[in-house]
C-alpha atoms as a PDB file:
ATOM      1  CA  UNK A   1     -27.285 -12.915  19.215  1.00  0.00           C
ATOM      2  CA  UNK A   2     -26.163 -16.354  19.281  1.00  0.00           C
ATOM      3  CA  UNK A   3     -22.637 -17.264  20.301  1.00  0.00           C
ATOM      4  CA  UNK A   4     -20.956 -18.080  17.537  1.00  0.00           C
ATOM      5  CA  UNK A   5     -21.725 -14.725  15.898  1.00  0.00           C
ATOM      6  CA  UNK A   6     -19.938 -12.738  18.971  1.00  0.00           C
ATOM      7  CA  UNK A   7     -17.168 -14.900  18.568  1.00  0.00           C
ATOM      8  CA  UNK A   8     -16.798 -14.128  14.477  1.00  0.00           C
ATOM      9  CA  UNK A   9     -17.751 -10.376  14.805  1.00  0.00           C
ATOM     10  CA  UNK A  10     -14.825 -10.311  17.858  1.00  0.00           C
ATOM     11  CA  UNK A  11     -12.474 -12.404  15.335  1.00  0.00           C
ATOM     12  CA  UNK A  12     -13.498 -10.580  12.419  1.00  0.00           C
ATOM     13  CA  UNK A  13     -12.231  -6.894  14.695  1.00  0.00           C
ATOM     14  CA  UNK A  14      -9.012  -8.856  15.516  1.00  0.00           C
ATOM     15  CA  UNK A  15      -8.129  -9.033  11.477  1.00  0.00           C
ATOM     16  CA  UNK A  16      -9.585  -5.791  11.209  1.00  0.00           C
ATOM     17  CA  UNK A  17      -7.063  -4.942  13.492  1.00  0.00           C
ATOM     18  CA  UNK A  18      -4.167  -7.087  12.525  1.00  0.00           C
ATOM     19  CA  UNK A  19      -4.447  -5.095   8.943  1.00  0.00           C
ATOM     20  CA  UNK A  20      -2.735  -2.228  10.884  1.00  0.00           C
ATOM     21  CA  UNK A  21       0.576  -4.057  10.123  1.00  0.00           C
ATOM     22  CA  UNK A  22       0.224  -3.626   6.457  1.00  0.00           C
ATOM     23  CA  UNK A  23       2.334  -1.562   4.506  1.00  0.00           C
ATOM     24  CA  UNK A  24       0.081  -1.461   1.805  1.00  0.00           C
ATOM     25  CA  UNK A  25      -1.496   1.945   0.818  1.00  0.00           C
ATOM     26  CA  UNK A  26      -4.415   1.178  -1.548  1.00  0.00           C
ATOM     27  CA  UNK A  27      -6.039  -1.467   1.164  1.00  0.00           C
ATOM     28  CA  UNK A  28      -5.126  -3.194   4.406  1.00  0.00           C
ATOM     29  CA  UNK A  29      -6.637  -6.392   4.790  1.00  0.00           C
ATOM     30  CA  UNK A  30      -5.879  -8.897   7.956  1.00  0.00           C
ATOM     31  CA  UNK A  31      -6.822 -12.569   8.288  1.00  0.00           C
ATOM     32  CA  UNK A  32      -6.618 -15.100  11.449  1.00  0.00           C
ATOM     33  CA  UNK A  33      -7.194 -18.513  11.407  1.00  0.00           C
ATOM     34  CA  UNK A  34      -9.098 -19.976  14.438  1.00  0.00           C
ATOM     35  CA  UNK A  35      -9.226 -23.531  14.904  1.00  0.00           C
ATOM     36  CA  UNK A  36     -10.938 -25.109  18.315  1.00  0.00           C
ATOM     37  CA  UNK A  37     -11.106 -21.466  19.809  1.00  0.00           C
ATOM     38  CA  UNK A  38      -7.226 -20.825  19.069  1.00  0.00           C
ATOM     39  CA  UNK A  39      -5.803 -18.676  16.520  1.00  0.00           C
ATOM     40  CA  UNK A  40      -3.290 -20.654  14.678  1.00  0.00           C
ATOM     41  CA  UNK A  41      -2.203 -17.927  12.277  1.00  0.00           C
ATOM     42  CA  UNK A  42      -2.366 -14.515  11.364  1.00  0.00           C
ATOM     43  CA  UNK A  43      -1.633 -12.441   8.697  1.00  0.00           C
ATOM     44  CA  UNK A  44      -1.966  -9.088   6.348  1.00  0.00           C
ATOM     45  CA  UNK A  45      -1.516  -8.501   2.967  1.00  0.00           C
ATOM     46  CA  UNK A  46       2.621  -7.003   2.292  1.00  0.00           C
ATOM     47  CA  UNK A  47       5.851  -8.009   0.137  1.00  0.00           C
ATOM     48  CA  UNK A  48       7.644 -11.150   0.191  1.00  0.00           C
ATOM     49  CA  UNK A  49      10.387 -11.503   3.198  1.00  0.00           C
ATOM     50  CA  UNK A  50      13.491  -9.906   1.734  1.00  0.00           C
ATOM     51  CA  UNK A  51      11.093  -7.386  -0.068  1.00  0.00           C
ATOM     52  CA  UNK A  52      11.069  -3.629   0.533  1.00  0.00           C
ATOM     53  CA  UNK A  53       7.576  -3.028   2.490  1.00  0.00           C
ATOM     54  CA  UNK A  54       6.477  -0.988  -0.358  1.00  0.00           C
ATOM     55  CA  UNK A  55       2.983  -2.629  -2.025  1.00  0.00           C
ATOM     56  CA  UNK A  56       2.316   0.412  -4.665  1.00  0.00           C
ATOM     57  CA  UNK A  57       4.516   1.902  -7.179  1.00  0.00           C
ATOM     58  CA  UNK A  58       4.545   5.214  -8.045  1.00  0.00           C
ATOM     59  CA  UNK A  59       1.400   5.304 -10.191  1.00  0.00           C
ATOM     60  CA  UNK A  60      -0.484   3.830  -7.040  1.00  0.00           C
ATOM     61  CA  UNK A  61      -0.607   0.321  -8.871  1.00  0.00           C
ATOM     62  CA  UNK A  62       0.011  -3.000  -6.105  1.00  0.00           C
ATOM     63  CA  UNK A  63       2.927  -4.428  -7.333  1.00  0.00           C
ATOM     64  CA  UNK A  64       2.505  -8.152  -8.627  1.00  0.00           C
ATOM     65  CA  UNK A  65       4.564 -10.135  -6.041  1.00  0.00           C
ATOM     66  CA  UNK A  66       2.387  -8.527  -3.020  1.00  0.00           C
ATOM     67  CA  UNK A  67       1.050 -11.124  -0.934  1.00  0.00           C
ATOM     68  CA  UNK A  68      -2.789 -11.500  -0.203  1.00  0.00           C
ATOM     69  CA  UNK A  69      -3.770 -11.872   4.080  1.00  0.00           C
ATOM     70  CA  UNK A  70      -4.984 -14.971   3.627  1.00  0.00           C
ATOM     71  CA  UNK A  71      -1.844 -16.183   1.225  1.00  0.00           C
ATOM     72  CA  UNK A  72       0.408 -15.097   4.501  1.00  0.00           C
ATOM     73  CA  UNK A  73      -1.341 -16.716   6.810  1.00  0.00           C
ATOM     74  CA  UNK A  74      -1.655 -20.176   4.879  1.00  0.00           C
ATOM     75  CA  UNK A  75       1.838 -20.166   4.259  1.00  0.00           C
ATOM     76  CA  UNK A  76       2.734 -19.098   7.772  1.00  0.00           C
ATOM     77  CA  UNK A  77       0.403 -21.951   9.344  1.00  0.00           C
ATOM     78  CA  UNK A  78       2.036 -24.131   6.458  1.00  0.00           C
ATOM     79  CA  UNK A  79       5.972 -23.763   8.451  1.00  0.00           C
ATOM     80  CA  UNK A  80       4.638 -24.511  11.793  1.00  0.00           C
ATOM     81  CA  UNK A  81       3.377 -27.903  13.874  1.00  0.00           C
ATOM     82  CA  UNK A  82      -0.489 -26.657  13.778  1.00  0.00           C
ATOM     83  CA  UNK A  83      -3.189 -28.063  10.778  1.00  0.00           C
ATOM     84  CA  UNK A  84      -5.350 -26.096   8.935  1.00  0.00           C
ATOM     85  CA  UNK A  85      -7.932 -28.592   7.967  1.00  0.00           C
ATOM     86  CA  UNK A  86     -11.361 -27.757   9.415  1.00  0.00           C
ATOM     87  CA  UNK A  87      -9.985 -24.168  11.039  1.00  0.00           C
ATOM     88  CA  UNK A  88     -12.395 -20.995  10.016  1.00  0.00           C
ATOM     89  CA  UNK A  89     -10.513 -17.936   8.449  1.00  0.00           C
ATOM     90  CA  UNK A  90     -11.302 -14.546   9.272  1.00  0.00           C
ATOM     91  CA  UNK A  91     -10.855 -11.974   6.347  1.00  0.00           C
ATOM     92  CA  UNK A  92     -11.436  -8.091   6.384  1.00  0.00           C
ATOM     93  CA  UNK A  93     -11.665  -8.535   2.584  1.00  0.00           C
ATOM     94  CA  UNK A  94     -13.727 -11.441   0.993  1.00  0.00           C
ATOM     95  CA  UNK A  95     -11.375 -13.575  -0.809  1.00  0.00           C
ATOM     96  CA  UNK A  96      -9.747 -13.398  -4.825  1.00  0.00           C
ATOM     97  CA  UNK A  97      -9.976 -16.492  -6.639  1.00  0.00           C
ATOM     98  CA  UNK A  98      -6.559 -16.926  -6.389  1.00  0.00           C
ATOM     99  CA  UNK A  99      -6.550 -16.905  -2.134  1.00  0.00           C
ATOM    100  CA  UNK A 100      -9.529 -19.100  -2.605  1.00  0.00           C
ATOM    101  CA  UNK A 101      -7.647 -22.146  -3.846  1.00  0.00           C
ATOM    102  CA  UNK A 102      -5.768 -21.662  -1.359  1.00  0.00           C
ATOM    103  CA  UNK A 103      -8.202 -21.582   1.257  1.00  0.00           C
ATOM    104  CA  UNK A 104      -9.865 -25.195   0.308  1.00  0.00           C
ATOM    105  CA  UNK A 105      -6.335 -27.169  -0.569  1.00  0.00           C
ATOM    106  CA  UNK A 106      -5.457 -25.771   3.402  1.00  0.00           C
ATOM    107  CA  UNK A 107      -8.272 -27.439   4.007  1.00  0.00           C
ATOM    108  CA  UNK A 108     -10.593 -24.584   5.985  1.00  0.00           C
ATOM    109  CA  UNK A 109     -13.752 -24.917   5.908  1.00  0.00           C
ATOM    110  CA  UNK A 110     -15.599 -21.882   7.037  1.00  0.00           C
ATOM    111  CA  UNK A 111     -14.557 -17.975   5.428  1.00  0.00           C
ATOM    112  CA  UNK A 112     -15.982 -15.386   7.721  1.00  0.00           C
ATOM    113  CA  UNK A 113     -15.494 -11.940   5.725  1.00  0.00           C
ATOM    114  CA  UNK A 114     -16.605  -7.835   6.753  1.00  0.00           C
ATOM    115  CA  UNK A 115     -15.808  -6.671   3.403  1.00  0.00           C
ATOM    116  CA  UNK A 116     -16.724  -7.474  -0.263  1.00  0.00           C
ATOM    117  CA  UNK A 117     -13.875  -7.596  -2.909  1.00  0.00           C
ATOM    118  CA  UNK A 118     -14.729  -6.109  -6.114  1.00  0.00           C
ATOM    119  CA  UNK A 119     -14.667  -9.858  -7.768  1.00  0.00           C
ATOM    120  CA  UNK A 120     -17.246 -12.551  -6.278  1.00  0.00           C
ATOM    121  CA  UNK A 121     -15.683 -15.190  -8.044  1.00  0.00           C
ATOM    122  CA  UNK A 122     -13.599 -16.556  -4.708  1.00  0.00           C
ATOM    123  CA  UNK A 123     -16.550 -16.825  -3.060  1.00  0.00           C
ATOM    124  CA  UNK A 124     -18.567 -18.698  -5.686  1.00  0.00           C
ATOM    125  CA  UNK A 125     -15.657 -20.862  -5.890  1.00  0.00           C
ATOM    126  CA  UNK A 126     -15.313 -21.213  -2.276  1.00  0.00           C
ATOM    127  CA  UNK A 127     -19.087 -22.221  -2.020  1.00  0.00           C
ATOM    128  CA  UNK A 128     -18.487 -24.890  -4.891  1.00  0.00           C
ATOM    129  CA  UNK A 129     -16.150 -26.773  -2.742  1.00  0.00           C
ATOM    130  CA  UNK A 130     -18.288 -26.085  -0.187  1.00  0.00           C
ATOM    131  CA  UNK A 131     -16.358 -23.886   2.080  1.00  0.00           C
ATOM    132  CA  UNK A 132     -19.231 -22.067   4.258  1.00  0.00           C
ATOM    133  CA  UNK A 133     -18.671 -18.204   3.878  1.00  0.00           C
ATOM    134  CA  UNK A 134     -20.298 -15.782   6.048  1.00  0.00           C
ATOM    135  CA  UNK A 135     -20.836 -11.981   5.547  1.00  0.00           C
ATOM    136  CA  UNK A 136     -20.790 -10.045   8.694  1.00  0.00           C
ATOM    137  CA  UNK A 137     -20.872  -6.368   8.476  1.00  0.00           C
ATOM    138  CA  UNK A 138     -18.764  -5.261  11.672  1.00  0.00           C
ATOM    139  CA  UNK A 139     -18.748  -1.355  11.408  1.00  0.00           C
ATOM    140  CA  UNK A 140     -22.510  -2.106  12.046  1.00  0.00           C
ATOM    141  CA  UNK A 141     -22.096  -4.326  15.607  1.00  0.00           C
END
C-alpha cells in the first residue's frame, strides 16, 4: 500500500472520528481539511452557533438550517489566517451538491470520502471542475 493511501485511510478514521461531536441523530458525518500534512480545519455536520444542538424534529426529519461537515469546516477555515486552495478534504459522507460548490469555490482540490450519499450528483459535479475524489472503504482497512 502506497503512502498516500495510509495517510487518507488514517485521515479518513480521524473524520470518522470527529463525527462523534455531532448532535445529529439520523447521521454523523466529520470532515478535516489537510493541506501540506496539516489539518487546517475540522468539522461535523450540527445547528448554526446560537442554535439548540437538536438536527431532527420530532418526526425524525433534519431540520433545514442544519449544517453539512464539510459546510462547517469551509466556513471555519474561511475565519482563520490558513487557505484552502489546493488542501484535500476528508468526508465520512461523499458530498451533496450543495457542499460541493462549496468545496471547488474553497478552492480544494482532492475529496477523499468512506461513505456514499444517496445522491451522486456532488461528486459528478465535483469531477466536472475537476476536483479528484477518491472512494476508500475504511471499515475494510
Amino acid at each position: 500500500m502506497d503512502k498516500q493511501r495510509l495517510l487518507d485511510i488514517r485521515y479518513l478514521k480521524m473524520a470518522k472520528i470527529w463525527a462523534e461531536n455531532s448532535y445529529c441523530v439520523r447521521r454523523k458525518v466529520g470532515a478535516l481539511i489537510v493541506k501540506d500534512k496539516m489539518i487546517i480545519s475540522d468539522g461535523y455536520n450540527g445547528t448554526p452557533s446560537g442554535f439548540p444542538n437538536i438536527c431532527e424534529d420530532e418526526n425524525g426529519i433534519t431540520y433545514p438550517y442544519v449544517l453539512h461537515a464539510e459546510a462547517n469546516a469551509i466556513t471555519k477555515v474561511a475565519k482563520s489566517n490558513n487557505s484552502s486552495e489546493n488542501a484535500t478534504l476528508y468526508v465520512t459522507t461523499s458530498p451533496c451538491i450543495e457542499c460541493a460548490k462549496l468545496i471547488i469555490q474553497a478552492g480544494i482540490k482532492r475529496v477523499v470520502f468512506s461513505e456514499l450519499y444517496r445522491a451522486n450528483s456532488g461528486i459528478e459535479l465535483l469531477n466536472k471542475a475537476g476536483v479528484e475524489t477518491v472512494y476508500i472503504e475504511i471499515d475494510n482497512e
